[in-house]
N, C-alpha and C. Protein backbone atom coordinates (compact mmCIF):
# COMPACT_ATOMS: atom_id res chain seq x y z
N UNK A 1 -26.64 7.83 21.18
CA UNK A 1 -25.23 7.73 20.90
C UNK A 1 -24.89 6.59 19.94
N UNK A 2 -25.95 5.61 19.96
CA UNK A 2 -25.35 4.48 19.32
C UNK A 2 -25.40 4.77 17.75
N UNK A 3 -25.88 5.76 17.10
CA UNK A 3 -25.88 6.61 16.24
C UNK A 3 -25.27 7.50 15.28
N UNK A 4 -24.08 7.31 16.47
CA UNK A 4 -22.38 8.43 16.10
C UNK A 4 -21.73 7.03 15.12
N UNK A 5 -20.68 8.16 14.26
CA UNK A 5 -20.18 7.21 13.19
C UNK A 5 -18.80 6.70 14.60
N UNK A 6 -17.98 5.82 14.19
CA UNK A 6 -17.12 5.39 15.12
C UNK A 6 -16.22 6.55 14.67
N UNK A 7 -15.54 6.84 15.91
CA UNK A 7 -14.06 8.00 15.93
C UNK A 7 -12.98 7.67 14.83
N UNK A 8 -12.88 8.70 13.69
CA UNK A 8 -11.47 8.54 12.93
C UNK A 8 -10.24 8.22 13.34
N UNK A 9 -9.92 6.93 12.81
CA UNK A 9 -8.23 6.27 13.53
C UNK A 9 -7.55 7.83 13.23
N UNK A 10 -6.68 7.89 14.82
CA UNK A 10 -5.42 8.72 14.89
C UNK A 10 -4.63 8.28 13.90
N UNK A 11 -4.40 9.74 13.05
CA UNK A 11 -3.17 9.13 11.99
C UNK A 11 -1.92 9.79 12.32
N UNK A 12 -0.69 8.84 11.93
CA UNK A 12 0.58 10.10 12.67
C UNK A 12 0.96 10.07 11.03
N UNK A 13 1.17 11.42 11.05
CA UNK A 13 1.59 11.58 10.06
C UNK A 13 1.06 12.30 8.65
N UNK A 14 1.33 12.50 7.62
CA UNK A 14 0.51 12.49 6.34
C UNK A 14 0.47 11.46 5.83
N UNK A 15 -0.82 11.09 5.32
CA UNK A 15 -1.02 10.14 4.36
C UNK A 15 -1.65 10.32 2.99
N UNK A 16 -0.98 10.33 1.57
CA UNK A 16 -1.64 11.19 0.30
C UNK A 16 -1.76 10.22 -0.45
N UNK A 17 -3.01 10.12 -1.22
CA UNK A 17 -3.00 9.44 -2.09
C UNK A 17 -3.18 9.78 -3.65
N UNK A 18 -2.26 9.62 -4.56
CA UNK A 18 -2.19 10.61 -5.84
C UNK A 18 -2.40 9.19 -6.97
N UNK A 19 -2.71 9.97 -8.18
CA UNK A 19 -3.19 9.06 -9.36
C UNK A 19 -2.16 9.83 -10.83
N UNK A 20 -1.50 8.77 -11.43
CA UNK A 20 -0.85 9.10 -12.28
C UNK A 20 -1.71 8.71 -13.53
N UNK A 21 -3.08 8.44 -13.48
CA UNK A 21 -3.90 7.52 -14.67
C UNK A 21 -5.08 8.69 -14.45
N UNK A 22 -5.15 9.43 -16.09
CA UNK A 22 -6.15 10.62 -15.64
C UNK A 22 -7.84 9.82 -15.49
N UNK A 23 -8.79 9.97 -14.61
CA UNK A 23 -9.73 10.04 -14.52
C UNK A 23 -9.71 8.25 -13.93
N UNK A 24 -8.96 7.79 -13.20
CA UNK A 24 -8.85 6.57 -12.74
C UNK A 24 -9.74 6.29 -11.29
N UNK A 25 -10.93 5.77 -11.46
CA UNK A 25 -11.70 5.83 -9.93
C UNK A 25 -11.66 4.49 -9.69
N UNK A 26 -10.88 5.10 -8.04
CA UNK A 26 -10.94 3.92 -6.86
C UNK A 26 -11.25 4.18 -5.69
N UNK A 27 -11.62 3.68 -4.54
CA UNK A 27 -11.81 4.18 -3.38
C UNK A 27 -10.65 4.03 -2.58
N UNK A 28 -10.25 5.46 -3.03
CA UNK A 28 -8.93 6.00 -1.99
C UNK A 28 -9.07 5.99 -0.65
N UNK A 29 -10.02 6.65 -0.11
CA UNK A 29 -10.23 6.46 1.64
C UNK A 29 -10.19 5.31 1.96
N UNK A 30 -10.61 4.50 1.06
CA UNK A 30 -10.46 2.62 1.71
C UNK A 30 -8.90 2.08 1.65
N UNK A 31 -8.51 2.47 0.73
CA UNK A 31 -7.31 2.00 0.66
C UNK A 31 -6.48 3.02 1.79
N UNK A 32 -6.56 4.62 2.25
CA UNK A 32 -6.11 5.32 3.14
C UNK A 32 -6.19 4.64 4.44
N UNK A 33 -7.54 4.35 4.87
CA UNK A 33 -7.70 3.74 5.92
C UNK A 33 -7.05 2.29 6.33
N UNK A 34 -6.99 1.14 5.60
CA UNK A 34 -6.39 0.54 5.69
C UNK A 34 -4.76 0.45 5.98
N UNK A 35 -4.11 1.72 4.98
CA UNK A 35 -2.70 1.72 5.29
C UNK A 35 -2.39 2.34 6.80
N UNK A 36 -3.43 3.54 7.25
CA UNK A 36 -3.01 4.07 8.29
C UNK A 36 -3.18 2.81 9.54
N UNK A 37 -4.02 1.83 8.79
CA UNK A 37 -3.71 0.90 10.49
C UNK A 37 -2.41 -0.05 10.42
N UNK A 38 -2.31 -0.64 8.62
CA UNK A 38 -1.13 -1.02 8.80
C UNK A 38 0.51 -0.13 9.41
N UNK A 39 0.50 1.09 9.62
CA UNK A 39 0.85 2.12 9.65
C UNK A 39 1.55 1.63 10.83
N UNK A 40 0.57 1.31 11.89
CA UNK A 40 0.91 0.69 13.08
C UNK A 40 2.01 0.20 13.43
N UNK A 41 2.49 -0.12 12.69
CA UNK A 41 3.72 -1.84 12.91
C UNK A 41 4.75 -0.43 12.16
N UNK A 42 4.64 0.69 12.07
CA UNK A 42 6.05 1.35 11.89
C UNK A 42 6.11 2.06 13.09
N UNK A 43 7.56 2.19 14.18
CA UNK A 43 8.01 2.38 15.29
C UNK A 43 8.95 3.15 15.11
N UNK A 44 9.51 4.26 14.24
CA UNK A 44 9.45 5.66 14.13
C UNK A 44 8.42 6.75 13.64
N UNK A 45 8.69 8.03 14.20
CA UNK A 45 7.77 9.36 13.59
C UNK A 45 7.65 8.99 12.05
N UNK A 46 6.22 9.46 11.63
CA UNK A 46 6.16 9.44 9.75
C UNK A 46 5.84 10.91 9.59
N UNK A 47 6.77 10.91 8.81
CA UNK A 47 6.55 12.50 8.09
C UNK A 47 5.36 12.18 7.06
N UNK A 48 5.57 11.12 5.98
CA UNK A 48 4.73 11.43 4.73
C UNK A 48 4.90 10.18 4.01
N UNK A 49 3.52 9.37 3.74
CA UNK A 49 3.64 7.90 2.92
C UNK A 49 2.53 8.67 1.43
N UNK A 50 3.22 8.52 0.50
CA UNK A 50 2.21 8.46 -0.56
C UNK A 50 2.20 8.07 -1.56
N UNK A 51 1.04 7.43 -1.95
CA UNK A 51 0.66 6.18 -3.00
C UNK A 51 0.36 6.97 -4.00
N UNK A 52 0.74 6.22 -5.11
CA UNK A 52 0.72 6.91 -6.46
C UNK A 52 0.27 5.21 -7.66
N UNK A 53 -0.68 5.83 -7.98
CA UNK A 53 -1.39 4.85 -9.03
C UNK A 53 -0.83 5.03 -10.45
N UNK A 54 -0.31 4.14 -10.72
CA UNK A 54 0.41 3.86 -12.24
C UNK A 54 -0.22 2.93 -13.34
N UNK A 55 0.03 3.27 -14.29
CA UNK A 55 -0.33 1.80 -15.17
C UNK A 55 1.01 1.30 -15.48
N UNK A 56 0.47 -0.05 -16.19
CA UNK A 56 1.93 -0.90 -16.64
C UNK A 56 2.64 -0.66 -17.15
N UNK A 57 2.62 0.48 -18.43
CA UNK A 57 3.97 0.98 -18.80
C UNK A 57 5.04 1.82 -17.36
N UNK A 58 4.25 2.73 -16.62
CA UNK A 58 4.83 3.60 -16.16
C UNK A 58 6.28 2.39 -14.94
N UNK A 59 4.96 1.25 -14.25
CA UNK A 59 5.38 0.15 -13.51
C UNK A 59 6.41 -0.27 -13.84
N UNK A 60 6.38 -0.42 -15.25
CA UNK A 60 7.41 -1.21 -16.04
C UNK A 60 8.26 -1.12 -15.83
N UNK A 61 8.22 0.41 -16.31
CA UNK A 61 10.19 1.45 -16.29
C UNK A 61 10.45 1.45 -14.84
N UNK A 62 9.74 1.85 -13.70
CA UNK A 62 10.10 1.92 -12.66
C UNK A 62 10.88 0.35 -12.40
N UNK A 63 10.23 -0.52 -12.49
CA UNK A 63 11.01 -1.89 -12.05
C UNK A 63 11.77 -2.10 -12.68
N UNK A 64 12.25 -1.67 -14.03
CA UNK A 64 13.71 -1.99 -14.56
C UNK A 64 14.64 -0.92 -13.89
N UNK A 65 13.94 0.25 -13.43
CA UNK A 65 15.19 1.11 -13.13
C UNK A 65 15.45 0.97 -12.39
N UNK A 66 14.66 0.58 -10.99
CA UNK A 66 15.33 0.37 -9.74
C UNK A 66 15.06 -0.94 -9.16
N UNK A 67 14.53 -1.96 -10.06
CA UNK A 67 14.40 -3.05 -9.26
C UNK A 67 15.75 -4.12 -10.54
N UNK A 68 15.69 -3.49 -11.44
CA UNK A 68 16.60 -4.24 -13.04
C UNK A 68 15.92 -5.17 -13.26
N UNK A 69 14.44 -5.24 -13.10
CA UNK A 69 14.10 -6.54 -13.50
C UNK A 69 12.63 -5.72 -14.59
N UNK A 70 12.27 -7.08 -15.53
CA UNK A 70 11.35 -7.47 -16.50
C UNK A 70 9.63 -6.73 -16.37
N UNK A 71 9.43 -5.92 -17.41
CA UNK A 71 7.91 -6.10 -17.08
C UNK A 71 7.09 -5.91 -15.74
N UNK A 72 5.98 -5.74 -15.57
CA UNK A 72 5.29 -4.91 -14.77
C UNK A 72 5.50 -5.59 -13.07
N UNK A 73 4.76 -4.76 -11.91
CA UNK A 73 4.92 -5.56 -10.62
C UNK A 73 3.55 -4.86 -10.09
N UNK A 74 3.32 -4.94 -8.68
CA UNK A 74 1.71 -4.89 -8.32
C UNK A 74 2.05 -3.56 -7.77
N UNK A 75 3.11 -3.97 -6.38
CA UNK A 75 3.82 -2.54 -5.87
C UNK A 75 5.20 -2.12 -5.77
N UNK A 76 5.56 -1.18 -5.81
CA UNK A 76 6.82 -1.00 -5.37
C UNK A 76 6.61 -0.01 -4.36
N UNK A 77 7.94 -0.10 -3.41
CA UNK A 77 8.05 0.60 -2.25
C UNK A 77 9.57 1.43 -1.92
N UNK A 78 9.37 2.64 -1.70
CA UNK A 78 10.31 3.59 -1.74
C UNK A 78 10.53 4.04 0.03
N UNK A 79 11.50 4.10 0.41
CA UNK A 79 12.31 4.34 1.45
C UNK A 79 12.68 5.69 0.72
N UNK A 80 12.00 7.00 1.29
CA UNK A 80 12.93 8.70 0.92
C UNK A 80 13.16 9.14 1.94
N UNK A 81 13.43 8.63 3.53
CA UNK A 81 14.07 9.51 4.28
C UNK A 81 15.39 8.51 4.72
N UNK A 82 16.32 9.71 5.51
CA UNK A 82 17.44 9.55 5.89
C UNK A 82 17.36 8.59 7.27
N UNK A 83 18.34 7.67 7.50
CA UNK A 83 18.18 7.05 8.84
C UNK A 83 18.11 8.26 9.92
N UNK A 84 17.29 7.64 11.09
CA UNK A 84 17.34 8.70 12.45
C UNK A 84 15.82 9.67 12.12
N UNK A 85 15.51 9.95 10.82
CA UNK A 85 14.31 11.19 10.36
C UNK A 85 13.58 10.72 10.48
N UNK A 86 12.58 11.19 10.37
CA UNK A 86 10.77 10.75 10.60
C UNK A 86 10.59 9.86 9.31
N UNK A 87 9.64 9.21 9.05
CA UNK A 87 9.75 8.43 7.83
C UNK A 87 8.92 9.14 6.79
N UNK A 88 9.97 9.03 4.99
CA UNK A 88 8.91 9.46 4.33
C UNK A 88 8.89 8.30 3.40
N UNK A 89 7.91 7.61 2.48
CA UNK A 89 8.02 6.86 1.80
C UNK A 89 6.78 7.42 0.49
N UNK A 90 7.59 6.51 -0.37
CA UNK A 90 6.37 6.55 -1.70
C UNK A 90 6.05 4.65 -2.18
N UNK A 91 4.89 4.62 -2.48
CA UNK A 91 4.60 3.39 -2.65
C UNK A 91 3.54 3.75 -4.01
N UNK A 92 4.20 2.84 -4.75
CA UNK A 92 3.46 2.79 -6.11
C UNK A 92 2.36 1.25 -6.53
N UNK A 93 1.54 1.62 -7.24
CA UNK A 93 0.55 0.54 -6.91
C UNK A 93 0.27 0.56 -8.51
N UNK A 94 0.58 -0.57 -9.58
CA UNK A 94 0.19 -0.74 -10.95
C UNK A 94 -1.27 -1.04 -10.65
N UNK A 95 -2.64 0.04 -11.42
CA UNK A 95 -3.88 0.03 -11.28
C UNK A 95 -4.13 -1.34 -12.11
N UNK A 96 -2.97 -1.29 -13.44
CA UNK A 96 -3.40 -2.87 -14.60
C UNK A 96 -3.33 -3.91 -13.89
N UNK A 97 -2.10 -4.05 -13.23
CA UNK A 97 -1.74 -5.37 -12.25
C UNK A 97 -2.97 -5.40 -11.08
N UNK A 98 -3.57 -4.72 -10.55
CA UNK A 98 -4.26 -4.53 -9.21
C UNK A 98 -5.61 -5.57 -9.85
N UNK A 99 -6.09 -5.05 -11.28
CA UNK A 99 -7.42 -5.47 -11.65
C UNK A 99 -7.21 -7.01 -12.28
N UNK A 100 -6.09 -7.22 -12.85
CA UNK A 100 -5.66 -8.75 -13.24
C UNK A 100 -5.63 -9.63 -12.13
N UNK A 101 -5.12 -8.94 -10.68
CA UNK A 101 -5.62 -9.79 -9.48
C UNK A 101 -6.35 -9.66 -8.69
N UNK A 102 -6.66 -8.73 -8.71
CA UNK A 102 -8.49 -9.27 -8.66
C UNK A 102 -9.80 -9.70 -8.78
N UNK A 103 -9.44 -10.14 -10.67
CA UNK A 103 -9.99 -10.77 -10.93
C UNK A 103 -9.35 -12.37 -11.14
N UNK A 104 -8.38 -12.40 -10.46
CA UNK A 104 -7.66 -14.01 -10.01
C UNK A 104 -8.15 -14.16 -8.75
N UNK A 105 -8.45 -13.36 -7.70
CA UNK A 105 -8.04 -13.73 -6.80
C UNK A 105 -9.98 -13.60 -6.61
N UNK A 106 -10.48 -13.34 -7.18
CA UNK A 106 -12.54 -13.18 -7.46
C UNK A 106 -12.33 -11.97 -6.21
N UNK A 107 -12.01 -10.92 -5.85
CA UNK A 107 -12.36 -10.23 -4.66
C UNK A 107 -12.72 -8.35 -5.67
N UNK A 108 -13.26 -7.61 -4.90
CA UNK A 108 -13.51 -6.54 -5.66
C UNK A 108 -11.79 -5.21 -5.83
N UNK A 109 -11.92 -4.70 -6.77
CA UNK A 109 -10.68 -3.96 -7.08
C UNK A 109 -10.39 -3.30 -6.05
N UNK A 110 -11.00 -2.66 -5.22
CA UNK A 110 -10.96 -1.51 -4.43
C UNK A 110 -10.46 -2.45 -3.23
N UNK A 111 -10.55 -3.32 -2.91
CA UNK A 111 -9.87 -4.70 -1.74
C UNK A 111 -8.28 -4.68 -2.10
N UNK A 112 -8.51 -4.60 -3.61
CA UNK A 112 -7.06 -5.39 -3.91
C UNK A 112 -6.28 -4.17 -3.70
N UNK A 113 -6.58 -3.47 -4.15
CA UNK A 113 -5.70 -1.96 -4.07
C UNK A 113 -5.38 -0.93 -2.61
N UNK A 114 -6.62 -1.61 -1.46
CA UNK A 114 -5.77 -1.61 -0.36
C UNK A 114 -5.04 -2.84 0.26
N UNK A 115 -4.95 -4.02 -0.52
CA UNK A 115 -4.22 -4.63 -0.26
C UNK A 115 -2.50 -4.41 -0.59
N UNK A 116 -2.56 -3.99 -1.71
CA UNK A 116 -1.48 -3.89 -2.25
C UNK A 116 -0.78 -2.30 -1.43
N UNK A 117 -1.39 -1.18 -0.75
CA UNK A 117 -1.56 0.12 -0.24
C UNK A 117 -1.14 -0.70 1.12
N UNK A 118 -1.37 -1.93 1.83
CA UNK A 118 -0.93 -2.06 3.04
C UNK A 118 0.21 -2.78 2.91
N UNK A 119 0.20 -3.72 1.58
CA UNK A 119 1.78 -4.68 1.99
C UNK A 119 2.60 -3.48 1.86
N UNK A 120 2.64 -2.84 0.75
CA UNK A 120 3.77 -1.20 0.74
C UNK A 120 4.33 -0.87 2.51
N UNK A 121 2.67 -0.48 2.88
CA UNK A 121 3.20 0.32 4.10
C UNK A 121 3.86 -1.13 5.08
N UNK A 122 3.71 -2.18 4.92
CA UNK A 122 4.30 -3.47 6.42
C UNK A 122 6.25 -3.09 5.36
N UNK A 123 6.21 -3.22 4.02
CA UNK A 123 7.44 -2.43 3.30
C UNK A 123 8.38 -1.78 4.11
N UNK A 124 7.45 -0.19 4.52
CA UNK A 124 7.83 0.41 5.16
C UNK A 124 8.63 0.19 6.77
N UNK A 125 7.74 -0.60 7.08
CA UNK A 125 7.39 -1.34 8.48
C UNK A 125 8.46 -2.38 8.63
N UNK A 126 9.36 -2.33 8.03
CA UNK A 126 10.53 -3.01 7.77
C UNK A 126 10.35 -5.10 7.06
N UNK A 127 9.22 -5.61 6.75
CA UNK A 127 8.78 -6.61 6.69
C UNK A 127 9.41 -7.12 5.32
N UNK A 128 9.51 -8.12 5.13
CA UNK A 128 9.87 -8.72 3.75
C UNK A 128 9.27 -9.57 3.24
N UNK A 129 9.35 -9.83 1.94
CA UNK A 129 8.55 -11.46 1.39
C UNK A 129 9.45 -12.10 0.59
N UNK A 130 10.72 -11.90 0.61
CA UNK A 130 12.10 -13.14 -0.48
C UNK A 130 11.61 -14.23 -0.41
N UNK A 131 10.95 -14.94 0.91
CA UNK A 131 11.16 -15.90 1.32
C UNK A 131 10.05 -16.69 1.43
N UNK A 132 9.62 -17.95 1.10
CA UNK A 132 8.40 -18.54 1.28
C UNK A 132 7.95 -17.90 3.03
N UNK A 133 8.59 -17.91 3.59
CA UNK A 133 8.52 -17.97 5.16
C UNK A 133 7.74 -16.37 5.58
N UNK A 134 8.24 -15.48 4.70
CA UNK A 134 8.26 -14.32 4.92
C UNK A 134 6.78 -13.86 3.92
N UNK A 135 7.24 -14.25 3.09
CA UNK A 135 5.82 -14.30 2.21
C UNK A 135 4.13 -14.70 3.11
N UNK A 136 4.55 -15.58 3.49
CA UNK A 136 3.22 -15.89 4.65
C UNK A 136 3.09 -14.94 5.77
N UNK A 137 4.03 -14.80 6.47
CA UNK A 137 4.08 -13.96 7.19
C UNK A 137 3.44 -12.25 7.13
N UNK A 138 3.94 -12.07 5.66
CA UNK A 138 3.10 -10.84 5.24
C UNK A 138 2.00 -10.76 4.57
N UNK A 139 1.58 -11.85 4.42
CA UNK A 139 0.36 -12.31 3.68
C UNK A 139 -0.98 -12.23 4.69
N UNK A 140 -0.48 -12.67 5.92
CA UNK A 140 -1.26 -12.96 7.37
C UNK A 140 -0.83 -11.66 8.11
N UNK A 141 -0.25 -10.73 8.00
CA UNK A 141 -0.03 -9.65 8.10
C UNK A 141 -1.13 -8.64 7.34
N UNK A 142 -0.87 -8.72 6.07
CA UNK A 142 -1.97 -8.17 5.49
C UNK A 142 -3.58 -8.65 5.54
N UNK A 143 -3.84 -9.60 6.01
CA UNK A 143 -5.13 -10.29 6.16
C UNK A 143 -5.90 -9.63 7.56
N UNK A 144 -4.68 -9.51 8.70
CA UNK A 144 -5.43 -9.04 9.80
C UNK A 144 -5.66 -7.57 9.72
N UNK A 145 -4.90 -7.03 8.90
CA UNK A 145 -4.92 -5.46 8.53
C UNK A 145 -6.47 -5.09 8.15
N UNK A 146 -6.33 -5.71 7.27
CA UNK A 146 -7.46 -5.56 6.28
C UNK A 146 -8.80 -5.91 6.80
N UNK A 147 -8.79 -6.95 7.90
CA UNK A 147 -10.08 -7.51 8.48
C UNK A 147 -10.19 -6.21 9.52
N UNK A 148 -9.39 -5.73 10.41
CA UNK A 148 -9.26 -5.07 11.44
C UNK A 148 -9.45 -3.66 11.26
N UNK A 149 -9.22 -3.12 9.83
CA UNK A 149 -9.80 -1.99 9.35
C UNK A 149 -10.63 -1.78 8.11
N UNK A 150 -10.83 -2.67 7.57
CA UNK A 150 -11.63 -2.27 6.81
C UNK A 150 -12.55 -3.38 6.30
N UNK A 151 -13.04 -4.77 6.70
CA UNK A 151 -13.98 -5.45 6.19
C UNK A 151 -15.06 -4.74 6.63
């Protein structure tokens, strides 16, 4: 028995992961797996979370249109269901921004990109970072995520 792979985390929900950058390879299941544990810390039904890989132009426009601000960001995070509904969200992840910090931060791309795949979903999870206070908070949020499913 000691032989068997460990049991696939229960996922509620769908979880999709799509690529807007043709022929862009990352390890999606790593970054899947990771979000479905951050997943955790959301306390309604999920209909459907899905990540969509952009580059910096696409990032760009998105953050001026709905954020009104400058130039590229790592993620953005979309709230598409109605209060009371199961949750659906979209979370976008700039692949340019992902590899610029990861090579700041010395860790491998495929880390950073479920890093950035779990702060989205704590997003979801109602969490914030405005705030120095909050910023740590989700920072150490994302750290135990990440150790707890996927180091």
């Amino acid at each position: 028995m000691a032989d068997q792979p460990p049991p696939r985390r229960r996922v509620r929900g769908n979880f999709e992961f799509l690529s807007d950058i043709p022929g862009a390879r990352v390890r999606k299941d790593f970054a899947l797996d990771c979000a479905v544990r951050a997943a955790s810390k959301i306390r309604r039904p999920i209909a459907e979370i899905r990540f969509v890989l952009v580059g910096d132009r696409k990032m760009s426009a998105l953050h001026k249109k709905f954020m009104s601000l400058s130039g590229t960001t790592d993620v953005l995070t979309f709230e598409l269901s109605a209060p009371r509904e199961p949750l659906e969200g979209e979370i976008y992840i700039c692949l340019d921004q992902a590899r610029r910090q990861a090579r700041d931060y010395r860790v491998p791309l495929y880390q950073e990109i479920a890093r950035l795949a779990t702060h989205g979903v704590l997003h979801l999870a109602g969490y914030d970072d405005l705030t120095d206070a909050q910023r740590v908070k989700m920072r150490r949020m994302e750290d135990l995520t990440l150790a707890g499913a996927c180091a």
